[in-house]
N, C-alpha and C. Protein backbone atom coordinates (compact mmCIF):
# COMPACT_ATOMS: atom_id res chain seq x y z
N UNK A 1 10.83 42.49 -223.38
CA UNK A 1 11.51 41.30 -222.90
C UNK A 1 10.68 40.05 -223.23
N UNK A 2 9.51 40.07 -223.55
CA UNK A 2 8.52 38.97 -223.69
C UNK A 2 8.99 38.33 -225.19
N UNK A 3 9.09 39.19 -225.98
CA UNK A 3 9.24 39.18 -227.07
C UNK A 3 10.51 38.49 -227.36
N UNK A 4 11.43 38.60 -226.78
CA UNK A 4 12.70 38.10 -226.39
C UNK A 4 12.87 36.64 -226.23
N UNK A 5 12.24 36.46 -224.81
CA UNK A 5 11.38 35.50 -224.63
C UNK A 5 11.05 34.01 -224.93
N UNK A 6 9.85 34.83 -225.91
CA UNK A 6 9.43 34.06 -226.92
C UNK A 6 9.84 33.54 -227.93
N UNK A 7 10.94 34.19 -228.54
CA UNK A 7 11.93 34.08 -229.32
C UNK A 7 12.99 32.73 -229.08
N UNK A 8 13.70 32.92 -227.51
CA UNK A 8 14.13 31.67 -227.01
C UNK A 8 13.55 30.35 -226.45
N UNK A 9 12.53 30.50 -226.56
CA UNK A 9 11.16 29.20 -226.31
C UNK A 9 11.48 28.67 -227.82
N UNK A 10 10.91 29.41 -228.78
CA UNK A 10 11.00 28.76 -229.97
C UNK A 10 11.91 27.93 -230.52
N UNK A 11 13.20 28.66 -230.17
CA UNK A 11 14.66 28.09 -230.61
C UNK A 11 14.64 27.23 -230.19
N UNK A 12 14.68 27.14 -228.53
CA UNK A 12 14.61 26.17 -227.51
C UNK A 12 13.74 24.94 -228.25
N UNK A 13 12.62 24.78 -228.77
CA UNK A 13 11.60 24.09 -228.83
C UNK A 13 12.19 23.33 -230.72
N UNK A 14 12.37 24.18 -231.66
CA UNK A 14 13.08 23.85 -232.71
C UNK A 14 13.89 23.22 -232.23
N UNK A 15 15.05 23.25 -231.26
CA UNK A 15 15.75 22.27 -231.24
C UNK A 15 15.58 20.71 -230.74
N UNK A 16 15.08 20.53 -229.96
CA UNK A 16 14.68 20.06 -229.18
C UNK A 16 13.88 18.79 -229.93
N UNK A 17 12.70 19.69 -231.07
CA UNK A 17 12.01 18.52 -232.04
C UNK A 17 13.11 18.06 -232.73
N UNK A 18 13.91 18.93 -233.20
CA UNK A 18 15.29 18.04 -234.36
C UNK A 18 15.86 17.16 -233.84
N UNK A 19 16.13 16.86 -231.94
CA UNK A 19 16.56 15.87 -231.42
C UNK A 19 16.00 14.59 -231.42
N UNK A 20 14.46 14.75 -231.93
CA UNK A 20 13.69 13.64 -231.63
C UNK A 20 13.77 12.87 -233.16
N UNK A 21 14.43 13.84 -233.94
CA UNK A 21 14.36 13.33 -235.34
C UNK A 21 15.44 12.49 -235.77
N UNK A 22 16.80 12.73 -235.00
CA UNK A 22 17.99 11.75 -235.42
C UNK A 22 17.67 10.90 -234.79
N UNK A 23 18.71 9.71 -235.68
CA UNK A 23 18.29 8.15 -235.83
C UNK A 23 20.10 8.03 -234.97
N UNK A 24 19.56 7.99 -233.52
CA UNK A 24 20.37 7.44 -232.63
C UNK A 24 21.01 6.38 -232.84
N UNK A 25 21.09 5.93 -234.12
CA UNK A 25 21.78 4.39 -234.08
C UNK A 25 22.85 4.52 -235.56
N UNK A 26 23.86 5.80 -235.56
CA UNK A 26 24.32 6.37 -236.51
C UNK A 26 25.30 5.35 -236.68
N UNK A 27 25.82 4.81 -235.44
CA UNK A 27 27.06 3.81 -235.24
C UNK A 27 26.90 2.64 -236.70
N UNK A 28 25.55 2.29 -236.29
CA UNK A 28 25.71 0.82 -236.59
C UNK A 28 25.16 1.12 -238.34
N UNK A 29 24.40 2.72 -239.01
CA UNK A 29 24.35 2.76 -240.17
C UNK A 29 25.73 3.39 -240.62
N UNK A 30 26.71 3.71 -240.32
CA UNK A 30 27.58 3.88 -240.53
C UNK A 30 28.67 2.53 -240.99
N UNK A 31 28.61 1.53 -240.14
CA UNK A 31 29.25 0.46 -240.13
C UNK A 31 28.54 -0.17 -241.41
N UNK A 32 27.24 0.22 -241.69
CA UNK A 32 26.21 -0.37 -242.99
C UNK A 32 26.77 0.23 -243.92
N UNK A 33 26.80 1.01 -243.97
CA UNK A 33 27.24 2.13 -245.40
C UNK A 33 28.86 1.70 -245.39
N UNK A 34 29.72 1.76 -244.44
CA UNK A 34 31.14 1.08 -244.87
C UNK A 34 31.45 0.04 -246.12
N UNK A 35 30.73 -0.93 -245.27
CA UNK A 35 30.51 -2.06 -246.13
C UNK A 35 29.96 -2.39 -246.81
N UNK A 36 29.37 -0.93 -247.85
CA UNK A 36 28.52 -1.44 -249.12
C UNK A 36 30.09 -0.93 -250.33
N UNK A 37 29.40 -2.27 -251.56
CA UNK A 37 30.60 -2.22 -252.52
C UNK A 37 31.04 -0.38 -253.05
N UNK A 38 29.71 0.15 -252.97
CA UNK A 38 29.86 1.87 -253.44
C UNK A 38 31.24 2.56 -252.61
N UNK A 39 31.45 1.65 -251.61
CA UNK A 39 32.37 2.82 -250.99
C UNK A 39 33.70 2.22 -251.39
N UNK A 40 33.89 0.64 -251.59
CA UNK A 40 34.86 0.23 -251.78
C UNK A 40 35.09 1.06 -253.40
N UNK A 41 34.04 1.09 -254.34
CA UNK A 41 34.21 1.97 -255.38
C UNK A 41 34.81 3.31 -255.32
N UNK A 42 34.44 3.84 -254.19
CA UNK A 42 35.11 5.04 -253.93
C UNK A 42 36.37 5.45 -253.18
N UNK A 43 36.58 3.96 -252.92
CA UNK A 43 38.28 4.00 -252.54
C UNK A 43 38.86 3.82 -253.29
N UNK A 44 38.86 2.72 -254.16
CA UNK A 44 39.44 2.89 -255.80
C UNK A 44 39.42 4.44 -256.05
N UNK A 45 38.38 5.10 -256.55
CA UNK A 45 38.61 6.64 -256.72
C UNK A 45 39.36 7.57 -256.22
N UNK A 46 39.64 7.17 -255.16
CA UNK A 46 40.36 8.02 -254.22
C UNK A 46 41.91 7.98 -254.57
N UNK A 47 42.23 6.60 -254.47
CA UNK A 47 44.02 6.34 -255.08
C UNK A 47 43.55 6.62 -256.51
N UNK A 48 42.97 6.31 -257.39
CA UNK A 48 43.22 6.42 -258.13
C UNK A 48 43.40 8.37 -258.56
N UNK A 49 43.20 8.88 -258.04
CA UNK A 49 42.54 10.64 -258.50
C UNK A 49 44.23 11.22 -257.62
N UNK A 50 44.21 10.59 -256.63
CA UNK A 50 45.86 10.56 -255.87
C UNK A 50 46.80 10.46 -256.68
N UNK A 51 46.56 9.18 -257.38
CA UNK A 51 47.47 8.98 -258.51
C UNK A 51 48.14 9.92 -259.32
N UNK A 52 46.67 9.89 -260.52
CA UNK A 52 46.84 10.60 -261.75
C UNK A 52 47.28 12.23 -261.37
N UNK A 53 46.51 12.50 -260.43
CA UNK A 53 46.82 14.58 -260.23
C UNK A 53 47.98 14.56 -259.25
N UNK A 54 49.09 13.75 -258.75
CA UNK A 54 49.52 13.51 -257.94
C UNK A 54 49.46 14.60 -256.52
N UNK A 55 48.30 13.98 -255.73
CA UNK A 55 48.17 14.42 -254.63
C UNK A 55 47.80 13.91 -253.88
N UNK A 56 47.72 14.23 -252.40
CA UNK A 56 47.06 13.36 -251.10
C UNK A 56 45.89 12.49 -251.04
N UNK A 57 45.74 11.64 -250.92
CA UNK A 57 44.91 10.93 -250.62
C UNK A 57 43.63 11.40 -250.43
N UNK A 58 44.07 12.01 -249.05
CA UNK A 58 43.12 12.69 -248.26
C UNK A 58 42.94 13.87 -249.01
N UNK A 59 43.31 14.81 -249.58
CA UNK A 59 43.16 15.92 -250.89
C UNK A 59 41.86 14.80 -251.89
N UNK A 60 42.52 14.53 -252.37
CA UNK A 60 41.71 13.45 -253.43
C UNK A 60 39.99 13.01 -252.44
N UNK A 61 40.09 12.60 -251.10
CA UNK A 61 38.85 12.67 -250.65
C UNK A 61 38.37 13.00 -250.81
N UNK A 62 38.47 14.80 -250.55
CA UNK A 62 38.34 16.04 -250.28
C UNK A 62 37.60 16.15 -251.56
N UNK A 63 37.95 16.31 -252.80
CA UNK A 63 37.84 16.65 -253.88
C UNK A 63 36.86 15.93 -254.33
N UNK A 64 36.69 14.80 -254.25
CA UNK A 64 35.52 13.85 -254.58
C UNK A 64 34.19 13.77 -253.97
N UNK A 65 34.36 14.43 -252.66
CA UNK A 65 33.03 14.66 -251.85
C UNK A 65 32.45 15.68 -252.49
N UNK A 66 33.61 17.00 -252.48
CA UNK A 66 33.29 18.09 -252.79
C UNK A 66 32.16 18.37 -254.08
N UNK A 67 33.01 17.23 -254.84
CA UNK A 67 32.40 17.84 -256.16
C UNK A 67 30.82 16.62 -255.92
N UNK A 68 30.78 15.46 -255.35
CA UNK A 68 29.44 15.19 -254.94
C UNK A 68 28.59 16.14 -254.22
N UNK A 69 29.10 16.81 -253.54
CA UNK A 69 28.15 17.47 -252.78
C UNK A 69 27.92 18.67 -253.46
N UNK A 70 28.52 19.25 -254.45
CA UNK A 70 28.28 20.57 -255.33
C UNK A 70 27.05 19.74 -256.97
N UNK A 71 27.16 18.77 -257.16
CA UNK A 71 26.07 17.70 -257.91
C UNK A 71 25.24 17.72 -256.94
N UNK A 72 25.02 17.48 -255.91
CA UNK A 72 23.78 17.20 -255.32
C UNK A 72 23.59 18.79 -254.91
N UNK A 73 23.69 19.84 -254.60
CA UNK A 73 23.34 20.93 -254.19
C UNK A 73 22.74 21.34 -255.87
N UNK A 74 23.84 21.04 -256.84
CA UNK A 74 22.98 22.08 -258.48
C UNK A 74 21.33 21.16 -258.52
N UNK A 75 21.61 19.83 -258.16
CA UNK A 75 19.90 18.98 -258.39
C UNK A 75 18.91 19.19 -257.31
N UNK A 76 19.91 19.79 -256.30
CA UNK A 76 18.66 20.22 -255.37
C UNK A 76 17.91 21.46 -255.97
N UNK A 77 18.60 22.46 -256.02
CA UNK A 77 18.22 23.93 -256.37
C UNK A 77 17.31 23.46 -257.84
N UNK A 78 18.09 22.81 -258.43
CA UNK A 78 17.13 22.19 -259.89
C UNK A 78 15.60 22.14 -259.51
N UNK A 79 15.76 20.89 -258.58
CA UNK A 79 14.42 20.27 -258.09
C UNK A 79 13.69 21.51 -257.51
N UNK A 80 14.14 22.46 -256.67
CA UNK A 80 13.65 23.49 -256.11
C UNK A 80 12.92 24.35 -257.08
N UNK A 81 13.67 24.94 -258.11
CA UNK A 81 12.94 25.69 -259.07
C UNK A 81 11.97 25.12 -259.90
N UNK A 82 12.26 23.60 -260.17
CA UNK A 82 11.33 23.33 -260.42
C UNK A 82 10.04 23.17 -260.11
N UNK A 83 9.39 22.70 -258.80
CA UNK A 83 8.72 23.03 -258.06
C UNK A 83 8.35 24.47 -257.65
N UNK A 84 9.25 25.14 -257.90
CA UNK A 84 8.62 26.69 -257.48
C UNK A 84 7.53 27.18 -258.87
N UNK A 85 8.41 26.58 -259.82
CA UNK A 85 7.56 27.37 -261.18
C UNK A 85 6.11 26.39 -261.05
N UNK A 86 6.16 25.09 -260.82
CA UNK A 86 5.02 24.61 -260.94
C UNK A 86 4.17 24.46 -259.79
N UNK A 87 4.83 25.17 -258.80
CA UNK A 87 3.36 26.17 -257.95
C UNK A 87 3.17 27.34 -258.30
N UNK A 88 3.99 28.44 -258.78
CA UNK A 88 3.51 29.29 -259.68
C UNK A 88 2.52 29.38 -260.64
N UNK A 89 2.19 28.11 -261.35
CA UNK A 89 1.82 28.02 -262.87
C UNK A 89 0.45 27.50 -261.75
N UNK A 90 0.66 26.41 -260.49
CA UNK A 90 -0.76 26.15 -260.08
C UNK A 90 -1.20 27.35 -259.38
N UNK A 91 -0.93 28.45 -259.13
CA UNK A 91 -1.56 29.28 -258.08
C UNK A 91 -2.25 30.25 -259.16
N UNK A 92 -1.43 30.51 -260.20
CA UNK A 92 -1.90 31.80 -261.48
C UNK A 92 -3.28 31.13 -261.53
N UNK A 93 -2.89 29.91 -262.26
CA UNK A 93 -4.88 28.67 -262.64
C UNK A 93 -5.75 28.82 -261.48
N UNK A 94 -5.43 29.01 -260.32
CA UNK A 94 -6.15 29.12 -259.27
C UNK A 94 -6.81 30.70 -258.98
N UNK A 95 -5.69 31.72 -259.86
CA UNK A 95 -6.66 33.24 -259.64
C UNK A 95 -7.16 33.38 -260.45
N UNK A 96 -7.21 32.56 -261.70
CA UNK A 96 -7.94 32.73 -262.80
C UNK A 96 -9.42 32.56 -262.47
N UNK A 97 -9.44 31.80 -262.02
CA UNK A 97 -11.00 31.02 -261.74
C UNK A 97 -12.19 31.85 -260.76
């Protein structure tokens, strides 16, 4: 049962630091990010992708996040491997020695 426990302390405690980490003032960067020209760019995109494939708006959202967020997930994993090989390549130089 200790073990158990300990287990829910941790969770407990992980969460708890992640609370201290959001930026309680989402309102007012939200209202920031509205009103930058990028989004008005991306409302253009939006009718426009509505348009041409004729579909929902809100479909067309959908689709445009999507495929941002599937670009930023392939450059994450990018960035990831990259970094993995070049702690690889530093740890090999490091048993060499």
């Amino acid at each position: 049962m200790e073990n158990q426990e300990s287990i829910q302390l941790l969770n407990t405690a992980i969460i708890k630091t992640k609370e201290k980490k959001i930026d309680s003032s989402y309102e007012e960067r939200l209202s920031e990010v509205c009103e930058k020209p990028a989004l008005k760019a991306v409302s253009f995109a939006i009718a426009h992708l509505s348009e041409t494939q004729k579909i929902s708006r809100d479909m067309a959202a959908m689709e445009i996040v999507e495929a941002i967020r599937e670009l930023d997930n392939i450059w994450g994993d990018y960035v990831m491997m990259e970094g993995i090989g070049k702690l690889k390549d530093l740890l090999k130089g490091q048993t060499k020695h």
